[in-house]
PDB file of N, CA and C in Angstrom:
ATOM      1  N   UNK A   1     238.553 -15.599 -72.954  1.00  0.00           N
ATOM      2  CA  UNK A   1     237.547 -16.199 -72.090  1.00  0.00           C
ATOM      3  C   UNK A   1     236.467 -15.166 -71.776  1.00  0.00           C
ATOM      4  N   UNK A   2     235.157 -15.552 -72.266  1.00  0.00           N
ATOM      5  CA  UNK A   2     234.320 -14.493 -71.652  1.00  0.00           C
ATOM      6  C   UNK A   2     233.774 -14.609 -70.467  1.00  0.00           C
ATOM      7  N   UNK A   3     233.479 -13.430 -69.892  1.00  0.00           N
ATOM      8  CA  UNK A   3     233.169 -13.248 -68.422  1.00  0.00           C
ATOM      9  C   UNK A   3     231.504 -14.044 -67.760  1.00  0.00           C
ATOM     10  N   UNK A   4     231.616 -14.658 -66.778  1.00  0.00           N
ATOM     11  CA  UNK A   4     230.501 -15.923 -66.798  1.00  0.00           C
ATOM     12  C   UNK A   4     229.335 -14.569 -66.244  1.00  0.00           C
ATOM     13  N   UNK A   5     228.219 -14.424 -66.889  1.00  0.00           N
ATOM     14  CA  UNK A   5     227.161 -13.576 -66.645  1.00  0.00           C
ATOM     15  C   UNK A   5     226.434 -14.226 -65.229  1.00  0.00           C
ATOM     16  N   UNK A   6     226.010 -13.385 -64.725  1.00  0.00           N
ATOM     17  CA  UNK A   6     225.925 -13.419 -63.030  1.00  0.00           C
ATOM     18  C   UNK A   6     224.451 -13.730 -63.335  1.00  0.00           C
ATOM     19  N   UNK A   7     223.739 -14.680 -62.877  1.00  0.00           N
ATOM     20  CA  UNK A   7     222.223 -14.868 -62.285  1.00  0.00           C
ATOM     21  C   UNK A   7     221.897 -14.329 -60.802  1.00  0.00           C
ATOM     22  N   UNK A   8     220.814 -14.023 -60.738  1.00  0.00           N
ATOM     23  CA  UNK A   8     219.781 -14.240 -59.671  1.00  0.00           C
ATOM     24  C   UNK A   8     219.662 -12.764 -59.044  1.00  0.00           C
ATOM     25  N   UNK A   9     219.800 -11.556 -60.055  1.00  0.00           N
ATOM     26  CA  UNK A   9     219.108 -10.141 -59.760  1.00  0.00           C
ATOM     27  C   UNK A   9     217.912 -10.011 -59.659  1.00  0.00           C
ATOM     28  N   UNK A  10     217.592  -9.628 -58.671  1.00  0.00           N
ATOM     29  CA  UNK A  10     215.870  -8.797 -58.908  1.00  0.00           C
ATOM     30  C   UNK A  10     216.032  -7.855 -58.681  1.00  0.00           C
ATOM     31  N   UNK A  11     214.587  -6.882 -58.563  1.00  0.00           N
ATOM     32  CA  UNK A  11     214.571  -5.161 -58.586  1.00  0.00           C
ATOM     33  C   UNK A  11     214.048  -5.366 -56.751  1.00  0.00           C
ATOM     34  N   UNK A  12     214.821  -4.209 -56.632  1.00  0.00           N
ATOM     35  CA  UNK A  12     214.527  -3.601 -54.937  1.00  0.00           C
ATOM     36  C   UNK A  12     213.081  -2.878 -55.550  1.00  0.00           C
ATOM     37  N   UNK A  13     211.919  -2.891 -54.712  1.00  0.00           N
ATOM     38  CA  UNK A  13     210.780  -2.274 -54.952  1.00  0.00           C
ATOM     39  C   UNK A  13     210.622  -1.304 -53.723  1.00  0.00           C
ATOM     40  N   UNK A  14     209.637   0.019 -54.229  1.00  0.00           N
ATOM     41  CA  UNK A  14     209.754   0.521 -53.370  1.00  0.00           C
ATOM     42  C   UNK A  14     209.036   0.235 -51.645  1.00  0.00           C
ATOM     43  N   UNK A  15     209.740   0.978 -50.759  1.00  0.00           N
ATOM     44  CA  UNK A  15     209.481   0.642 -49.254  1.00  0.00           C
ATOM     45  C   UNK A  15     209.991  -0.394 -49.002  1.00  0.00           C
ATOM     46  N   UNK A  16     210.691  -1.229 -49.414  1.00  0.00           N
ATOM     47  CA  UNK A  16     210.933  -3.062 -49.681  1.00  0.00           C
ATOM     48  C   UNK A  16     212.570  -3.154 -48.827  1.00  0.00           C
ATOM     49  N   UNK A  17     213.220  -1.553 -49.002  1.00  0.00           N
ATOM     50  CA  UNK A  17     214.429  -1.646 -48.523  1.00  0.00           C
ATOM     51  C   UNK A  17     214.374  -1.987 -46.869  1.00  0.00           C
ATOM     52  N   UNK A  18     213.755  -0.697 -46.284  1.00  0.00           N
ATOM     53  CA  UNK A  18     213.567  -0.697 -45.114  1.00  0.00           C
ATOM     54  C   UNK A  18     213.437  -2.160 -43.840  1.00  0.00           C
ATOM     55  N   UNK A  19     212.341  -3.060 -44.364  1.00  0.00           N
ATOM     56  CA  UNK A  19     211.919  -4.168 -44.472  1.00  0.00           C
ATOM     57  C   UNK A  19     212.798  -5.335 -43.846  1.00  0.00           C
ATOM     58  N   UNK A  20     213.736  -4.931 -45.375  1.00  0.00           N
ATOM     59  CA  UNK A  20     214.567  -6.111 -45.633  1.00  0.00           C
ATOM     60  C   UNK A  20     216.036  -6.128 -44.864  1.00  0.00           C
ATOM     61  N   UNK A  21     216.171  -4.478 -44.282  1.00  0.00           N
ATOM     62  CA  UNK A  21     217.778  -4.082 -44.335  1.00  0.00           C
ATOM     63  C   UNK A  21     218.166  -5.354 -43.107  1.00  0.00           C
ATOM     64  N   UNK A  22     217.734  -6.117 -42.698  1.00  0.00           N
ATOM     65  CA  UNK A  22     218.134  -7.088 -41.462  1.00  0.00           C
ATOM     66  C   UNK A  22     219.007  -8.134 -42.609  1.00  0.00           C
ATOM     67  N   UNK A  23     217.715  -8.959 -42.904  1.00  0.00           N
ATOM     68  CA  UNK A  23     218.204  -9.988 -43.849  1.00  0.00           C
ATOM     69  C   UNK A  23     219.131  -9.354 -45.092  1.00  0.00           C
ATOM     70  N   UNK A  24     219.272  -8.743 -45.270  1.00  0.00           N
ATOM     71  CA  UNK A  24     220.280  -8.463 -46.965  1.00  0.00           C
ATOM     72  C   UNK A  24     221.403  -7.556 -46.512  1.00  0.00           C
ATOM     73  N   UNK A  25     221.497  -7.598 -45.215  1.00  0.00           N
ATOM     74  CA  UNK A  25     222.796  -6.950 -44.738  1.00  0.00           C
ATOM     75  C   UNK A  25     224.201  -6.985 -45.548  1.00  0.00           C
ATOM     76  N   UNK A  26     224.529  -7.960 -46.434  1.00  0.00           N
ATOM     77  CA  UNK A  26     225.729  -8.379 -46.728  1.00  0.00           C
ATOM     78  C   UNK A  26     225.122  -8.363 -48.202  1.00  0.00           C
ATOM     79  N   UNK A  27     223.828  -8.227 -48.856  1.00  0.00           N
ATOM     80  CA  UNK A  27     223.512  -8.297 -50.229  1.00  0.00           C
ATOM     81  C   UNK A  27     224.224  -6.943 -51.107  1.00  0.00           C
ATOM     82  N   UNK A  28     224.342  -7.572 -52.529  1.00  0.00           N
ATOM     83  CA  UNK A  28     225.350  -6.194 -52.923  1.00  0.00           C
ATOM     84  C   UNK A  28     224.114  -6.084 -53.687  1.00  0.00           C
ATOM     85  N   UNK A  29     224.096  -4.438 -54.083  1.00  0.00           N
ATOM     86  CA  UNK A  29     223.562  -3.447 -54.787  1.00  0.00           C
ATOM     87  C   UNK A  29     224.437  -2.708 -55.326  1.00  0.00           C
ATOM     88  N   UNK A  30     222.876  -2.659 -57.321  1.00  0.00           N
ATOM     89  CA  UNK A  30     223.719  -1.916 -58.242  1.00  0.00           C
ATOM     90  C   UNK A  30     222.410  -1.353 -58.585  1.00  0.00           C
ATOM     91  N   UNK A  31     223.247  -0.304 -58.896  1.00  0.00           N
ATOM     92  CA  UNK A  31     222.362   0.762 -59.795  1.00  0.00           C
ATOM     93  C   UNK A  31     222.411   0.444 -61.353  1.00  0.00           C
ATOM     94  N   UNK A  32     221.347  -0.002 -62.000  1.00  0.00           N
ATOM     95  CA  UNK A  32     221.257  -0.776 -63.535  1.00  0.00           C
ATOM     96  C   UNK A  32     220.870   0.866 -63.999  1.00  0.00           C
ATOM     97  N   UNK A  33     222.012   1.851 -64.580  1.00  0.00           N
ATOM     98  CA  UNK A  33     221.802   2.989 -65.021  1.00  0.00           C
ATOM     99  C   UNK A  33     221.453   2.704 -66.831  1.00  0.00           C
ATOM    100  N   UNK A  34     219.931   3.221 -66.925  1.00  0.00           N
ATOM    101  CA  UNK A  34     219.856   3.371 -68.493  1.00  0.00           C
ATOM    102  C   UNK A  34     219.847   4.734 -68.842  1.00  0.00           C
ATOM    103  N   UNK A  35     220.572   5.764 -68.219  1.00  0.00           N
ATOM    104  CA  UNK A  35     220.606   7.146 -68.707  1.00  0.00           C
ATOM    105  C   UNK A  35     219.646   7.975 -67.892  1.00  0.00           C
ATOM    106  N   UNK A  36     218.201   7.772 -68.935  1.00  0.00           N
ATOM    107  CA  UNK A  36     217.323   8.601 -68.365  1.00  0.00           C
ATOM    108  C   UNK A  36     216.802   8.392 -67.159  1.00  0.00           C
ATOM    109  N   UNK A  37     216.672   7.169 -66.817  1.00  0.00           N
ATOM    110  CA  UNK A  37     215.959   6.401 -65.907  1.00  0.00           C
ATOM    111  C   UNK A  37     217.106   5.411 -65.220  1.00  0.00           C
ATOM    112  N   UNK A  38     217.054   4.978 -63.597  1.00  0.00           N
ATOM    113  CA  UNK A  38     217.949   4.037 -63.024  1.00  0.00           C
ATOM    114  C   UNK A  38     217.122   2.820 -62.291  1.00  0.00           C
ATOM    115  N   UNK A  39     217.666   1.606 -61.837  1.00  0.00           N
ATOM    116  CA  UNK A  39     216.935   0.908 -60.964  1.00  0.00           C
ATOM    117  C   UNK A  39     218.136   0.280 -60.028  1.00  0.00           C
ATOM    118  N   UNK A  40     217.574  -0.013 -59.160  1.00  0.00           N
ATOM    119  CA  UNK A  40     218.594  -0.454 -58.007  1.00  0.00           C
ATOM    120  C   UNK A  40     218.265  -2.482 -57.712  1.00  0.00           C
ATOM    121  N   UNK A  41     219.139  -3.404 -58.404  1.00  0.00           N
ATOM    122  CA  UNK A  41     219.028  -4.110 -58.486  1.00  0.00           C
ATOM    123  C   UNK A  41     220.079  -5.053 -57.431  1.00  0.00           C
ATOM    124  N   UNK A  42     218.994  -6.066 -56.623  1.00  0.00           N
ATOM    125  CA  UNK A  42     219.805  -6.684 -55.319  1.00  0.00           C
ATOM    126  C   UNK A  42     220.360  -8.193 -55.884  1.00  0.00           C
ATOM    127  N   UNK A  43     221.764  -8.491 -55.111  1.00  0.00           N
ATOM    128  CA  UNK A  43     221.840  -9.483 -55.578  1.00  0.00           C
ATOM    129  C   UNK A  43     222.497 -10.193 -54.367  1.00  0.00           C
ATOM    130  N   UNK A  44     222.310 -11.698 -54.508  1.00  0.00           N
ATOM    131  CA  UNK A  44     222.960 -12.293 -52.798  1.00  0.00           C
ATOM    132  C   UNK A  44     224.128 -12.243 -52.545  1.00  0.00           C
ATOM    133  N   UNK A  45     224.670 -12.051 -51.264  1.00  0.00           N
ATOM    134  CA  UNK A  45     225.858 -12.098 -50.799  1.00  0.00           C
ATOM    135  C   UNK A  45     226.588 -13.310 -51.581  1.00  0.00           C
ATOM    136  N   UNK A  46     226.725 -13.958 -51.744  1.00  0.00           N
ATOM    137  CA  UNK A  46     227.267 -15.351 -52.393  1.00  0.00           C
ATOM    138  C   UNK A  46     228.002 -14.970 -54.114  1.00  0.00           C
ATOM    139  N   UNK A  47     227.359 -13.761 -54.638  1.00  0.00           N
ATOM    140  CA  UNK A  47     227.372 -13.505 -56.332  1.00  0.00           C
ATOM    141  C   UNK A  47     228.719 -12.693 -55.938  1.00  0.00           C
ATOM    142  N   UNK A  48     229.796 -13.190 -57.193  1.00  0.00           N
ATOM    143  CA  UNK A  48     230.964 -12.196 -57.169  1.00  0.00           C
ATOM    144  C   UNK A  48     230.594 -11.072 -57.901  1.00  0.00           C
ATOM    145  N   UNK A  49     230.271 -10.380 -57.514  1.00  0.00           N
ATOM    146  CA  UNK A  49     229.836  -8.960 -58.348  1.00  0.00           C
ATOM    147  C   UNK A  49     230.982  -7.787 -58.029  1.00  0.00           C
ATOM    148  N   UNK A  50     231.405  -7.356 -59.241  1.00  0.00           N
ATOM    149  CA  UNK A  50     232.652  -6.641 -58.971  1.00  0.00           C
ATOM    150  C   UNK A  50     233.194  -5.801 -60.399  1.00  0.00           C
ATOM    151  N   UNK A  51     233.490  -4.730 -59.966  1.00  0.00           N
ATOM    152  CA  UNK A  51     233.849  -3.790 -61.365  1.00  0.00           C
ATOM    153  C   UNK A  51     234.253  -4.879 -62.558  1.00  0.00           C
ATOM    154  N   UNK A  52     233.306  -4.901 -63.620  1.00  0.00           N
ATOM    155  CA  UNK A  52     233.648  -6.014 -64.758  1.00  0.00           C
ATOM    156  C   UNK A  52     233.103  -6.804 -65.036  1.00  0.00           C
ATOM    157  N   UNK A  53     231.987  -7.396 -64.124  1.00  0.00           N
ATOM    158  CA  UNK A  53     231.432  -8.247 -64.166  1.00  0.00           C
ATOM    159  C   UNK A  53     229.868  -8.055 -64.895  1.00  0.00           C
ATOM    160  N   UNK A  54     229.227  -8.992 -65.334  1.00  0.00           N
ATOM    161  CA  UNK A  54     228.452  -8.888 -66.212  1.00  0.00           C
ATOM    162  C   UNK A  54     227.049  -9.637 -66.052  1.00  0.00           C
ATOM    163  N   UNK A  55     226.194  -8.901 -66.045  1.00  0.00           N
ATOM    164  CA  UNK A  55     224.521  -9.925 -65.640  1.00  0.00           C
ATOM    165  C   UNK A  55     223.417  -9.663 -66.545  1.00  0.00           C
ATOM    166  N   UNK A  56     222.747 -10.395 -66.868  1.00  0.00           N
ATOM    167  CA  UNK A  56     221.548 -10.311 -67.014  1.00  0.00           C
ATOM    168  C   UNK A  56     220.031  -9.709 -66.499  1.00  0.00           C
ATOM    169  N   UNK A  57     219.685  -8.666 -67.389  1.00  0.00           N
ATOM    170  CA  UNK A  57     218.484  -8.438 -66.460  1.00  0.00           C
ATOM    171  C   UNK A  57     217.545  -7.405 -67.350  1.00  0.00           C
ATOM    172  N   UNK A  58     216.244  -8.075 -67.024  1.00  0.00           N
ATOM    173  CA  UNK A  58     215.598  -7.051 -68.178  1.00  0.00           C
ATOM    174  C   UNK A  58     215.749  -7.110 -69.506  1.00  0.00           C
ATOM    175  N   UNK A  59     216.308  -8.635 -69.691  1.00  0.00           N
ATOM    176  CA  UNK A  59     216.402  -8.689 -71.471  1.00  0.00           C
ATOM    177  C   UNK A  59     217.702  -8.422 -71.669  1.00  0.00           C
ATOM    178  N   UNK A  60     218.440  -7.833 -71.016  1.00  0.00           N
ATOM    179  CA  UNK A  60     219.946  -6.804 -71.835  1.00  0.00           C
ATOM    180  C   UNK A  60     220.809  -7.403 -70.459  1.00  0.00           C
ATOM    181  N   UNK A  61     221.887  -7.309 -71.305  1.00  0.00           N
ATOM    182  CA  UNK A  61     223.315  -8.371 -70.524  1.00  0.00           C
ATOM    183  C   UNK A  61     223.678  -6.614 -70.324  1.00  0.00           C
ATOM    184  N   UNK A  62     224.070  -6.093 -68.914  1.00  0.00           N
ATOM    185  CA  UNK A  62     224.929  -5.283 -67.910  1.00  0.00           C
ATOM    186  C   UNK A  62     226.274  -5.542 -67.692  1.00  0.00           C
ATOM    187  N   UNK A  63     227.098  -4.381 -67.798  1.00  0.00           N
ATOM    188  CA  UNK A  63     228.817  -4.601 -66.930  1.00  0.00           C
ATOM    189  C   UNK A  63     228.675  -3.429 -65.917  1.00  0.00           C
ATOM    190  N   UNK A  64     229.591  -4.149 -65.166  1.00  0.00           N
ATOM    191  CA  UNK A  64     229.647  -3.374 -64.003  1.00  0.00           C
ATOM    192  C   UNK A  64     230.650  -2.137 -64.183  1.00  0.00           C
ATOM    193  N   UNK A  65     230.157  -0.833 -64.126  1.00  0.00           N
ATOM    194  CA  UNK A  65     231.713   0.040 -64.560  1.00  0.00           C
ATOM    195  C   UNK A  65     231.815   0.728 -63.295  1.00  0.00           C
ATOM    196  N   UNK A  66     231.959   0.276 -62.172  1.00  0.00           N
ATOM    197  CA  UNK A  66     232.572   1.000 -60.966  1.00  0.00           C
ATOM    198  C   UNK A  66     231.387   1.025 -59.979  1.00  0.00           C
ATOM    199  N   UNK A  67     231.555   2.337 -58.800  1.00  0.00           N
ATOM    200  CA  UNK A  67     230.866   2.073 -57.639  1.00  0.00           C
ATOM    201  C   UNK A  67     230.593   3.839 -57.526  1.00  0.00           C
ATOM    202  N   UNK A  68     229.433   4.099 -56.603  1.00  0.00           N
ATOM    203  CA  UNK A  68     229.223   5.561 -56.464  1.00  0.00           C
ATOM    204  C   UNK A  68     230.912   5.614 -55.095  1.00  0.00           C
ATOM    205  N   UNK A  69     231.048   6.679 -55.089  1.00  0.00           N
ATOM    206  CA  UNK A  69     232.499   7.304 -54.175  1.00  0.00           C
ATOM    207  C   UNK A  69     231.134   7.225 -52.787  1.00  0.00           C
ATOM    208  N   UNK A  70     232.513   6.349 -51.952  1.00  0.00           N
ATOM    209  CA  UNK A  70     232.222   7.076 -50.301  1.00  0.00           C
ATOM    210  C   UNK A  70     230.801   6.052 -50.323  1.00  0.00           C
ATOM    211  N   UNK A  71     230.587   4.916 -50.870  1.00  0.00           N
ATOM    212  CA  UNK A  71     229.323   4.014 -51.077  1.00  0.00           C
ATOM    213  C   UNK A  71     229.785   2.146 -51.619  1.00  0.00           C
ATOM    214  N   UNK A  72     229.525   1.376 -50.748  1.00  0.00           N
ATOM    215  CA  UNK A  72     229.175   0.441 -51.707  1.00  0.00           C
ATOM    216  C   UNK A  72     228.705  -0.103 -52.864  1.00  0.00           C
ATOM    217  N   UNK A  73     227.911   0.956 -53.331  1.00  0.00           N
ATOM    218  CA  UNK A  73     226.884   0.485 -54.162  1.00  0.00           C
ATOM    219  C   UNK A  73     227.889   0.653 -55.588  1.00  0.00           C
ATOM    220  N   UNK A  74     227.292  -0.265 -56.385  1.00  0.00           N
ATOM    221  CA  UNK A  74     227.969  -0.418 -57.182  1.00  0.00           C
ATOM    222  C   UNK A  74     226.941  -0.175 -58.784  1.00  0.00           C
ATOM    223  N   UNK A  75     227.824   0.312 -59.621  1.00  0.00           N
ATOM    224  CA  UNK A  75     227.125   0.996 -60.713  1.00  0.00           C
ATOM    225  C   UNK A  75     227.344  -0.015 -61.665  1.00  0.00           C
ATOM    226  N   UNK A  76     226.144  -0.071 -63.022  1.00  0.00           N
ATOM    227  CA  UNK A  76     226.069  -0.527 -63.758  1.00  0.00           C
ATOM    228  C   UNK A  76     225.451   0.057 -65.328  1.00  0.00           C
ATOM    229  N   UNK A  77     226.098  -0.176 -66.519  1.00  0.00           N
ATOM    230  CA  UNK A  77     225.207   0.335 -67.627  1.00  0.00           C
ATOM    231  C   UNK A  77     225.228  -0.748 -68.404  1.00  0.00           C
ATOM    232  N   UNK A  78     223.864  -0.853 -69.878  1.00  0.00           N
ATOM    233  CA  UNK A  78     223.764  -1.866 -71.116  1.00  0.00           C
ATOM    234  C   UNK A  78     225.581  -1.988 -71.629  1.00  0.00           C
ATOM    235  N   UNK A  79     225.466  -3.525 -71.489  1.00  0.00           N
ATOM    236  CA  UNK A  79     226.682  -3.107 -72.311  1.00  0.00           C
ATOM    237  C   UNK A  79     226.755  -2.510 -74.097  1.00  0.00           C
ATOM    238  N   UNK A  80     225.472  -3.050 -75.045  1.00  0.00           N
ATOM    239  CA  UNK A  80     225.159  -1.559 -76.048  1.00  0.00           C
ATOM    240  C   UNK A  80     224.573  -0.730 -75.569  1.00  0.00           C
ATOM    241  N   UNK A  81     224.723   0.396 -75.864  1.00  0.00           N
ATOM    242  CA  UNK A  81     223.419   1.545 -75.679  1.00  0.00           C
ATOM    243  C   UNK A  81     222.602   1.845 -77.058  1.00  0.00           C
TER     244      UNK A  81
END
């Protein structure tokens, strides 16, 4: 069974966090790591997002491979590179 790819990421822009931190209190964040470069992509409280799981964004389908230590935030790379 393959894993159902998660909709409805966008990119956190900058200053945008601050803003928002009321309303997205419970929103999970991932870091969409392409190596050289990272982006921090929000998604609604409602999305099961969880080590394994898999989304769309930017053209290229993401898995989730874990979380930074001592952080919620949760990490992500292409699943090719």
């Amino acid at each position: 069974m393959e894993p159902r790819i998660i909709s409805g990421a966008r990119p956190l822009f900058p200053g945008e966090g601050e803003n928002r931190a009321l309303r997205t209190a419970r929103a999970k964040l991932v870091i969409a790591d392409w190596g050289p470069t990272a982006e921090i992509v929000i998604f609604p409280a409602d999305e099961p997002v969880s080590q394994g799981a898999q989304f769309r964004y930017r053209g290229t389908i993401w898995i989730v491979t874990g979380h930074r230590r001592d952080s919620r935030i949760m990490v992500a790379e292409p699943v090719s590179h």
